[in-house]
N, C-alpha and C. Protein backbone atom coordinates (compact mmCIF):
# COMPACT_ATOMS: atom_id res chain seq x y z
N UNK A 1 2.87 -2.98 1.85
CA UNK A 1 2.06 -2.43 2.92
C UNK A 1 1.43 -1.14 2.41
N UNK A 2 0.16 -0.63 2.85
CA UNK A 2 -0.14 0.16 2.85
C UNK A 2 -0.13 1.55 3.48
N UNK A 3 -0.42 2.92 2.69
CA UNK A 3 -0.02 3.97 3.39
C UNK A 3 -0.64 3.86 4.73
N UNK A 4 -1.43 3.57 4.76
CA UNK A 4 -2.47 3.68 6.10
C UNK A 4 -1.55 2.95 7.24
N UNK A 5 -1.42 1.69 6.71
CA UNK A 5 -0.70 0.68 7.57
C UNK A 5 0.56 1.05 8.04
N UNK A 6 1.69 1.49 7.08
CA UNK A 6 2.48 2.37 7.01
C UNK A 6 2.60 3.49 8.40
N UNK A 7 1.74 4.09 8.19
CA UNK A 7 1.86 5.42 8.92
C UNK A 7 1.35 4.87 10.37
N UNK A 8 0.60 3.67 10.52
CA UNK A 8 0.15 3.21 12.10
C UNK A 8 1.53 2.64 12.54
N UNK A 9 2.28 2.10 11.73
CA UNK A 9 3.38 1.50 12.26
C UNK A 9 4.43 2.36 12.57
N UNK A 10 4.35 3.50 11.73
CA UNK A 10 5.28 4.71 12.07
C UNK A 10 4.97 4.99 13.61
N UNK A 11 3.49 5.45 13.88
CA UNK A 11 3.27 6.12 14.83
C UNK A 11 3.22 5.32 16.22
N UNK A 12 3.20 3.77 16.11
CA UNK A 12 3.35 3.05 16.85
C UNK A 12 4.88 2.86 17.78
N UNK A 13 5.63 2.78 16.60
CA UNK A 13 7.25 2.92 16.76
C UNK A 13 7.54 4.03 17.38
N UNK A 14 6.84 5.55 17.10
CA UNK A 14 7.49 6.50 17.88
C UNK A 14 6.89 6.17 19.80
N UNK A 15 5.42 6.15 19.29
CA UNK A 15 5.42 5.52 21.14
C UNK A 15 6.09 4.45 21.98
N UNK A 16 6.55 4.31 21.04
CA UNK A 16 7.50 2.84 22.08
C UNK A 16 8.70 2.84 21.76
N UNK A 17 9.60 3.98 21.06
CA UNK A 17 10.78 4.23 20.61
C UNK A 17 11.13 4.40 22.89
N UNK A 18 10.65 5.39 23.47
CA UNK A 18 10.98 5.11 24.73
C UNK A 18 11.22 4.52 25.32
N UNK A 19 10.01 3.45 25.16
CA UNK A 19 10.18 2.55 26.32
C UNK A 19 11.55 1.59 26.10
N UNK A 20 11.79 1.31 24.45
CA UNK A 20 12.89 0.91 24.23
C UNK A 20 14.38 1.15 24.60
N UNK A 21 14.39 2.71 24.78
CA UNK A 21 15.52 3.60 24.74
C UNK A 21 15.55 3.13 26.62
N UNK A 22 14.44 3.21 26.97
CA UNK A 22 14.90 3.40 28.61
C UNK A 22 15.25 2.19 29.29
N UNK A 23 15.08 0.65 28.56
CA UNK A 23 15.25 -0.04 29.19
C UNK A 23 16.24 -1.04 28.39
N UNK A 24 15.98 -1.55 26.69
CA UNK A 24 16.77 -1.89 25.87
C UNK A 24 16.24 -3.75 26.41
N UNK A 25 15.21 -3.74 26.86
CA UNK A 25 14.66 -4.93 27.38
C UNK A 25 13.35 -5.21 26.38
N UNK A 26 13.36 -6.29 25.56
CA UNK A 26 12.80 -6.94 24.76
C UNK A 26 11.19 -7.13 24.93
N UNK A 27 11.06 -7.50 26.12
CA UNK A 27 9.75 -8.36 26.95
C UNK A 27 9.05 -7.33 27.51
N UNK A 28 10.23 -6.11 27.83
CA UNK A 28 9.01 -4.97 28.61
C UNK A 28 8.62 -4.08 27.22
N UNK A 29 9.14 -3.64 26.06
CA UNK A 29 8.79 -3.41 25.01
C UNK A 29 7.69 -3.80 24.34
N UNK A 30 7.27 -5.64 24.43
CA UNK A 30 6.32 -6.80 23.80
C UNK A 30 5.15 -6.05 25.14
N UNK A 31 5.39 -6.09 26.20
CA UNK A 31 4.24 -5.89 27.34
C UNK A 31 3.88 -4.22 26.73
N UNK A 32 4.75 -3.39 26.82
CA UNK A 32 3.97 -2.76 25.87
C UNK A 32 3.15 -2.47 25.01
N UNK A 33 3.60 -2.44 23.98
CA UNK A 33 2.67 -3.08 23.03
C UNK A 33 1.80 -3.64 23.31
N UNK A 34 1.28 -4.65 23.93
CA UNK A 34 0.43 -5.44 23.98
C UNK A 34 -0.07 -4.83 24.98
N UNK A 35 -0.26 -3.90 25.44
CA UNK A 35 -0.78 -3.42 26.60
C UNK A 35 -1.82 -2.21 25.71
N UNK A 36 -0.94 -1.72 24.57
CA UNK A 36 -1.57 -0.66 23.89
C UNK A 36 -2.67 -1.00 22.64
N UNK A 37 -2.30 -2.58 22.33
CA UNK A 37 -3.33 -3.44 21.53
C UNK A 37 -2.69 -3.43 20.40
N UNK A 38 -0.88 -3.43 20.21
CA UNK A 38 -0.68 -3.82 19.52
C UNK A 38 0.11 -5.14 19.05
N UNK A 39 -0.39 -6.06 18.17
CA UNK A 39 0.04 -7.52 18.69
C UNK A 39 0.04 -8.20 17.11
N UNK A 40 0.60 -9.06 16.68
CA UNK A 40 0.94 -10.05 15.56
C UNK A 40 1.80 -9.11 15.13
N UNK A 41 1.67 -9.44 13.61
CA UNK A 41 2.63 -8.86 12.65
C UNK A 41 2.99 -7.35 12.93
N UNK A 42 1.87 -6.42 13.35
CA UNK A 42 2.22 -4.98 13.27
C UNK A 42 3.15 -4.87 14.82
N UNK A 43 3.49 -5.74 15.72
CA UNK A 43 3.88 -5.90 16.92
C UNK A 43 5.42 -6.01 16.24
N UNK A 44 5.58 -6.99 15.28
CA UNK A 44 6.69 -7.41 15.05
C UNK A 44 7.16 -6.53 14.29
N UNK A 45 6.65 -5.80 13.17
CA UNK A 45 6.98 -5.13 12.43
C UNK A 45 7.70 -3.26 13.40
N UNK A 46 6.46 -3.17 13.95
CA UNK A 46 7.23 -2.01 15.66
C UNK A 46 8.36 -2.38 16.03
N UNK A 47 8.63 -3.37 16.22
CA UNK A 47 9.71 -4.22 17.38
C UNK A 47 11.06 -4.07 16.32
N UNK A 48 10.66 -3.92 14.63
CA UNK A 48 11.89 -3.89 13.94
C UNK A 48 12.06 -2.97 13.61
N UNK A 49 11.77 -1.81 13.74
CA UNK A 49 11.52 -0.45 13.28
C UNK A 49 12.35 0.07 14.75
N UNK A 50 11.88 0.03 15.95
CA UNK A 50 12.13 0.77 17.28
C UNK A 50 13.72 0.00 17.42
N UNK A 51 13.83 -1.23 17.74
CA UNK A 51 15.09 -1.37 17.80
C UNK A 51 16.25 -1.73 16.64
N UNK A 52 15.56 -1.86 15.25
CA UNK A 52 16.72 -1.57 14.11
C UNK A 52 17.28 -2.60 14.05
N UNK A 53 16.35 -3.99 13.95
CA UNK A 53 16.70 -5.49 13.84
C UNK A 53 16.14 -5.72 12.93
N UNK A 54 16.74 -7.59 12.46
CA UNK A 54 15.97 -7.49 11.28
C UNK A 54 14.91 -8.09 11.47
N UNK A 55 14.32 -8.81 10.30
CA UNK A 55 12.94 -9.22 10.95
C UNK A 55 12.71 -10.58 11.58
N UNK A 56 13.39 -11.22 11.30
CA UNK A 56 14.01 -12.59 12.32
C UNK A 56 14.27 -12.45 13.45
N UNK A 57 14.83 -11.16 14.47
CA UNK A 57 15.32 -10.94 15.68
C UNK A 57 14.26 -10.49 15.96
N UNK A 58 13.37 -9.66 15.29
CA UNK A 58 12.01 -8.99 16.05
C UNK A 58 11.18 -10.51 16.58
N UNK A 59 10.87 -11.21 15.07
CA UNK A 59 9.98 -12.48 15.65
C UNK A 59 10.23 -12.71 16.73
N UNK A 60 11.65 -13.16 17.06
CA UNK A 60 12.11 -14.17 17.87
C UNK A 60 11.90 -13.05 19.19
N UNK A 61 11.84 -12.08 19.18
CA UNK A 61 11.82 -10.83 20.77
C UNK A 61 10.13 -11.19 20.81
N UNK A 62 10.00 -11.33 19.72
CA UNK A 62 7.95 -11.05 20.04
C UNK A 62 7.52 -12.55 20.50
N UNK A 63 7.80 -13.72 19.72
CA UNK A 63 7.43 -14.97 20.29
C UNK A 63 8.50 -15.27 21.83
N UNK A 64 9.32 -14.93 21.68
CA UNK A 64 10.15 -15.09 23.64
C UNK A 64 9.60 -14.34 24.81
N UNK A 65 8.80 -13.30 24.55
CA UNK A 65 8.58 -12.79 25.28
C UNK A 65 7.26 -13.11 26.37
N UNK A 66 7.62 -13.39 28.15
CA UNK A 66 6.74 -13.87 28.31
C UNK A 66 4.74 -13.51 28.21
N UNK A 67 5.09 -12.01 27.72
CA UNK A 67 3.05 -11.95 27.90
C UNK A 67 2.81 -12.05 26.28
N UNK A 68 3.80 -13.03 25.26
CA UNK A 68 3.22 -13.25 24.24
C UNK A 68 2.91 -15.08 24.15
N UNK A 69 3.27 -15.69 25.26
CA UNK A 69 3.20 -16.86 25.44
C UNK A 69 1.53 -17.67 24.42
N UNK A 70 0.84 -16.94 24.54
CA UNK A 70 -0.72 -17.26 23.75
C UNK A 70 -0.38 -17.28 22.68
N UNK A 71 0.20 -16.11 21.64
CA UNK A 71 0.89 -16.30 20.23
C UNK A 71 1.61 -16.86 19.97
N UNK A 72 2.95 -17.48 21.23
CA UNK A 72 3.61 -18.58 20.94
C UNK A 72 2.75 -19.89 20.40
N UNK A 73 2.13 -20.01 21.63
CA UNK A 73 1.07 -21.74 21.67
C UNK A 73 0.71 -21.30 20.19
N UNK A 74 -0.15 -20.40 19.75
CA UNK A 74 -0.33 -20.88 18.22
C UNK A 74 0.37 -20.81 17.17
N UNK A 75 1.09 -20.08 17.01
CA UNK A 75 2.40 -20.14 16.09
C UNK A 75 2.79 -21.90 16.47
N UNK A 76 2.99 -22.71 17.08
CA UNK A 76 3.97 -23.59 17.64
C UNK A 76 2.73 -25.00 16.79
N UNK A 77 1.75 -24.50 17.16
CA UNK A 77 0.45 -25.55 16.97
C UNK A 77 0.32 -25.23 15.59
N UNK A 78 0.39 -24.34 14.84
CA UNK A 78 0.30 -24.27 13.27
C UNK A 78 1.15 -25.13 13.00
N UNK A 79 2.56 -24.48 13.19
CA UNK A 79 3.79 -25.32 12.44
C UNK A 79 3.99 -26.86 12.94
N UNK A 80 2.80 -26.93 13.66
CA UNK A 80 3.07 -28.43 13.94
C UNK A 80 1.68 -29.31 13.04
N UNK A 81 0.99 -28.55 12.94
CA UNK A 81 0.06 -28.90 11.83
C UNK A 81 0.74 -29.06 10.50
N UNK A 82 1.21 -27.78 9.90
CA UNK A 82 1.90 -27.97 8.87
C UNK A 82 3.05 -29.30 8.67
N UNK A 83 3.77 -29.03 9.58
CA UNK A 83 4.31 -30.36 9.84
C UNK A 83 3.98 -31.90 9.56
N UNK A 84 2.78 -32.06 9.87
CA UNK A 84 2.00 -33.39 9.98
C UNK A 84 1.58 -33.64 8.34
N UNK A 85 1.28 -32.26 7.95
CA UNK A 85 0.26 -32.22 6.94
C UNK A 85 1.29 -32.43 5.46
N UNK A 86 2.53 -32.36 6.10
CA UNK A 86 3.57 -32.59 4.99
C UNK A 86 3.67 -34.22 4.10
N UNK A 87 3.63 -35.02 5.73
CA UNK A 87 3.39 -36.26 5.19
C UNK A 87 2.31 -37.23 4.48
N UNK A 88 1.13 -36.44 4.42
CA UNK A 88 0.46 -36.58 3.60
C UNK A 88 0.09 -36.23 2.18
N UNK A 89 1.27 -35.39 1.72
CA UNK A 89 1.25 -35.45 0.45
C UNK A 89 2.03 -35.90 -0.41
């Protein structure tokens, strides 16, 4: 990652280090975020930084959560592409 990138994710994590601390609720953390425009990877990468998971437990908080339901559907529709696309080679 880059410094730049780096330091947005720092500063991202400290704004939502709160909302984490005050509620310890996964989904109102993701509504966060996503409220502030931050969403995919740098969402997930916040989500492992603020609550000190690894990066498998962040995914899984960021795709469960219900106002990420849109990134679910495509995450779900890739790997089901990939899927398909297996048997053709």
């Amino acid at each position: 990652m880059d410094a730049e990138r780096t330091a947005r994710i720092a500063a991202l994590a400290a704004t939502a280090g709160p909302v984490w601390a005050e509620s310890h609720d996964g989904s109102a953390l993701q509504e966060f975020l996503k409220e502030i425009g931050c969403d995919g990877v740098d969402a997930v990468l916040v989500t492992r930084q603020v609550v000190g998971c690894s990066l498998g437990e962040a995914q899984e908080m960021f795709f469960t959560a219900p106002c990420r339901g849109v990134e679910l559907a495509v995450h779900n529709a890739l790997m089901e592409t990939l899927e398909r696309s297996q048997g053709d080679v």
